[in-house]
Protein backbone atom coordinates (compact mmCIF):
# COMPACT_ATOMS: atom_id res chain seq x y z
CA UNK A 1 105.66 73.45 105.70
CA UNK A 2 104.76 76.79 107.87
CA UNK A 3 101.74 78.48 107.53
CA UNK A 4 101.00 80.53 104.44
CA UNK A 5 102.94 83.89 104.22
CA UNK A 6 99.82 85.64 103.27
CA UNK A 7 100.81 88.22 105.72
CA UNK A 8 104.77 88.76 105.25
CA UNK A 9 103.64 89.21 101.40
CA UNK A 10 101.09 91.95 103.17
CA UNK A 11 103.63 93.27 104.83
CA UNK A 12 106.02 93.83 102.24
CA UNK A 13 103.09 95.25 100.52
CA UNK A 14 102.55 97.50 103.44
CA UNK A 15 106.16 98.18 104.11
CA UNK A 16 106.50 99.62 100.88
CA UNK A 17 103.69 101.44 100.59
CA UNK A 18 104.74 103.45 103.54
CA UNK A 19 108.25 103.82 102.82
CA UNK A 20 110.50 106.54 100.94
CA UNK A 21 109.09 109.60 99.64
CA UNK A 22 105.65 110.13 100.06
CA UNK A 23 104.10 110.22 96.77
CA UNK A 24 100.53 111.53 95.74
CA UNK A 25 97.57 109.08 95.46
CA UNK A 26 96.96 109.18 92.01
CA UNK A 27 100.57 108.30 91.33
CA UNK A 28 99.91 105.03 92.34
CA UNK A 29 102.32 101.51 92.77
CA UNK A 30 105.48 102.51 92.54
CA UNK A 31 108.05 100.68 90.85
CA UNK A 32 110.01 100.09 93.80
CA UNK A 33 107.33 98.60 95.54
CA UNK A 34 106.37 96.47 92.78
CA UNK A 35 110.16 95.52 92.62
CA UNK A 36 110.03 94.73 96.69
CA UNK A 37 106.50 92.67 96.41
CA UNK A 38 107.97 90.13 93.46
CA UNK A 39 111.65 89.89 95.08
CA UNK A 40 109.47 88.86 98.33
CA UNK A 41 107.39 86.39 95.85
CA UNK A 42 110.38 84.77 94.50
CA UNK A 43 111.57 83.92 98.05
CA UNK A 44 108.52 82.14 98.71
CA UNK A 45 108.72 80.26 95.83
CA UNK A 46 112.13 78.77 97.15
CA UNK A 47 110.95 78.68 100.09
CA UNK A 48 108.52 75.72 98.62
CA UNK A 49 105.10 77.75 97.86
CA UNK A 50 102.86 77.09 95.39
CA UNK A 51 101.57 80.24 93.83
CA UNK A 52 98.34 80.10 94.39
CA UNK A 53 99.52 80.04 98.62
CA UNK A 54 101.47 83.54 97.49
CA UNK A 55 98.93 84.82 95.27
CA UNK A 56 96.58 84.73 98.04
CA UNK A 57 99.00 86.57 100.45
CA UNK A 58 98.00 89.52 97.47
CA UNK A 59 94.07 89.39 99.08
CA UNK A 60 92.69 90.89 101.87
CA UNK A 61 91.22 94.50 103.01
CA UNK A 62 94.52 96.07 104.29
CA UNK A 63 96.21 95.99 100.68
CA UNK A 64 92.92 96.47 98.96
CA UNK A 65 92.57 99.71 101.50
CA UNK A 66 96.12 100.87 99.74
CA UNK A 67 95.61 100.29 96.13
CA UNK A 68 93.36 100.00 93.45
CA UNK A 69 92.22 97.19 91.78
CA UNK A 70 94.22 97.59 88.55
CA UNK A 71 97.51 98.10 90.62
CA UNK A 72 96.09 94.68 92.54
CA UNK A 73 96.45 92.88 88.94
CA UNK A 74 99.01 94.37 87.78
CA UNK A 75 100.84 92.75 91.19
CA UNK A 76 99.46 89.29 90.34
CA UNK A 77 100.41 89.30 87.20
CA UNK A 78 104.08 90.19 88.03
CA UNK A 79 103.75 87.78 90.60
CA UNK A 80 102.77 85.24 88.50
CA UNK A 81 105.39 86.20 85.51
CA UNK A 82 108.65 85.77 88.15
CA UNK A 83 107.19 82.80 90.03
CA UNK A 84 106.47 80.69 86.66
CA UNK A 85 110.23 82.23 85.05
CA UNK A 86 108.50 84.16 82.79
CA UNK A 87 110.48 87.37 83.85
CA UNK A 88 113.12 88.06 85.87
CA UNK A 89 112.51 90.36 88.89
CA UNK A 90 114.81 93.24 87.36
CA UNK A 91 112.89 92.93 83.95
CA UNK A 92 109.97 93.21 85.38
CA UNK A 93 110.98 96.56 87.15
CA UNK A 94 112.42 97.31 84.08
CA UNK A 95 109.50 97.10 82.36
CA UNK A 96 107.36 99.34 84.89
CA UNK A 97 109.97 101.94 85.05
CA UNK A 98 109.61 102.25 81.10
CA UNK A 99 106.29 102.11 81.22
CA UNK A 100 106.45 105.30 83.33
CA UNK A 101 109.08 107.23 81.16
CA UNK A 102 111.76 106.64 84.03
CA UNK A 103 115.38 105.99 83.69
C-alpha cells in the first residue's frame, strides 16, 4: 500500500477552505467542506485505509492554522461516522446543514 494520504486529506481540507465564497471567520466549517473532507475519507477507506491512517491525515499545523479545535472534532467525528457506516456522507451533510437552519 502507498504512503498515508495524510496530505491529499490536507489538501482537500485546504482546497475547501479556500474555495467558493469567501465567508467570515467566525462562520466557521462550512457544510460543503465538511461534505468534501468525508466524501475524500470514504475514498480512502476503499482505497484500503484504516482509519486511524485517515484520521491522522486530519493532524498537523496547516489545518489546525484554518480551524478551530471544535470544527477539528467535529471533522473526526464525521470522519469516523462514514468510515465505520454509521452515516452516509449525504446524511451527514444533511445533518450540518440543519444544524445551521439551511435548506
Amino acid at each position: 500500500m502507498p504512503g498515508v494520504p495524510y496530505r491529499n486529506l490536507l489538501a482537500a481540507c485546504a482546497a475547501f477552505a479556500l474555495a467558493g465564497p469567501v465567508l467570515p471567520a467566525a462562520s466557521g466549517l462550512s457544510c460543503g467542506q465538511l461534505f468534501a473532507v468525508v466524501e475524500r475519507a470514504v475514498q480512502f477507506r476503499d482505497q484500503g485505509y484504516s482509519l486511524q491512517q485517515v484520521l491522522n491525515g486530519l493532524n498537523g499545523d496547516e489545518l489546525e492554522a484554518k480551524l478551530s479545535a471544535d470544527e477539528i472534532q467535529v471533522l473526526r467525528k464525521s470522519v469516523t461516522a462514514v468510515y465505520l457506516g454509521n452515516a452516509s456522507i449525504d446524511e451527514i451533510a444533511l445533518a450540518c446543514r440543519e444544524a445551521r437552519g439551511e435548506k
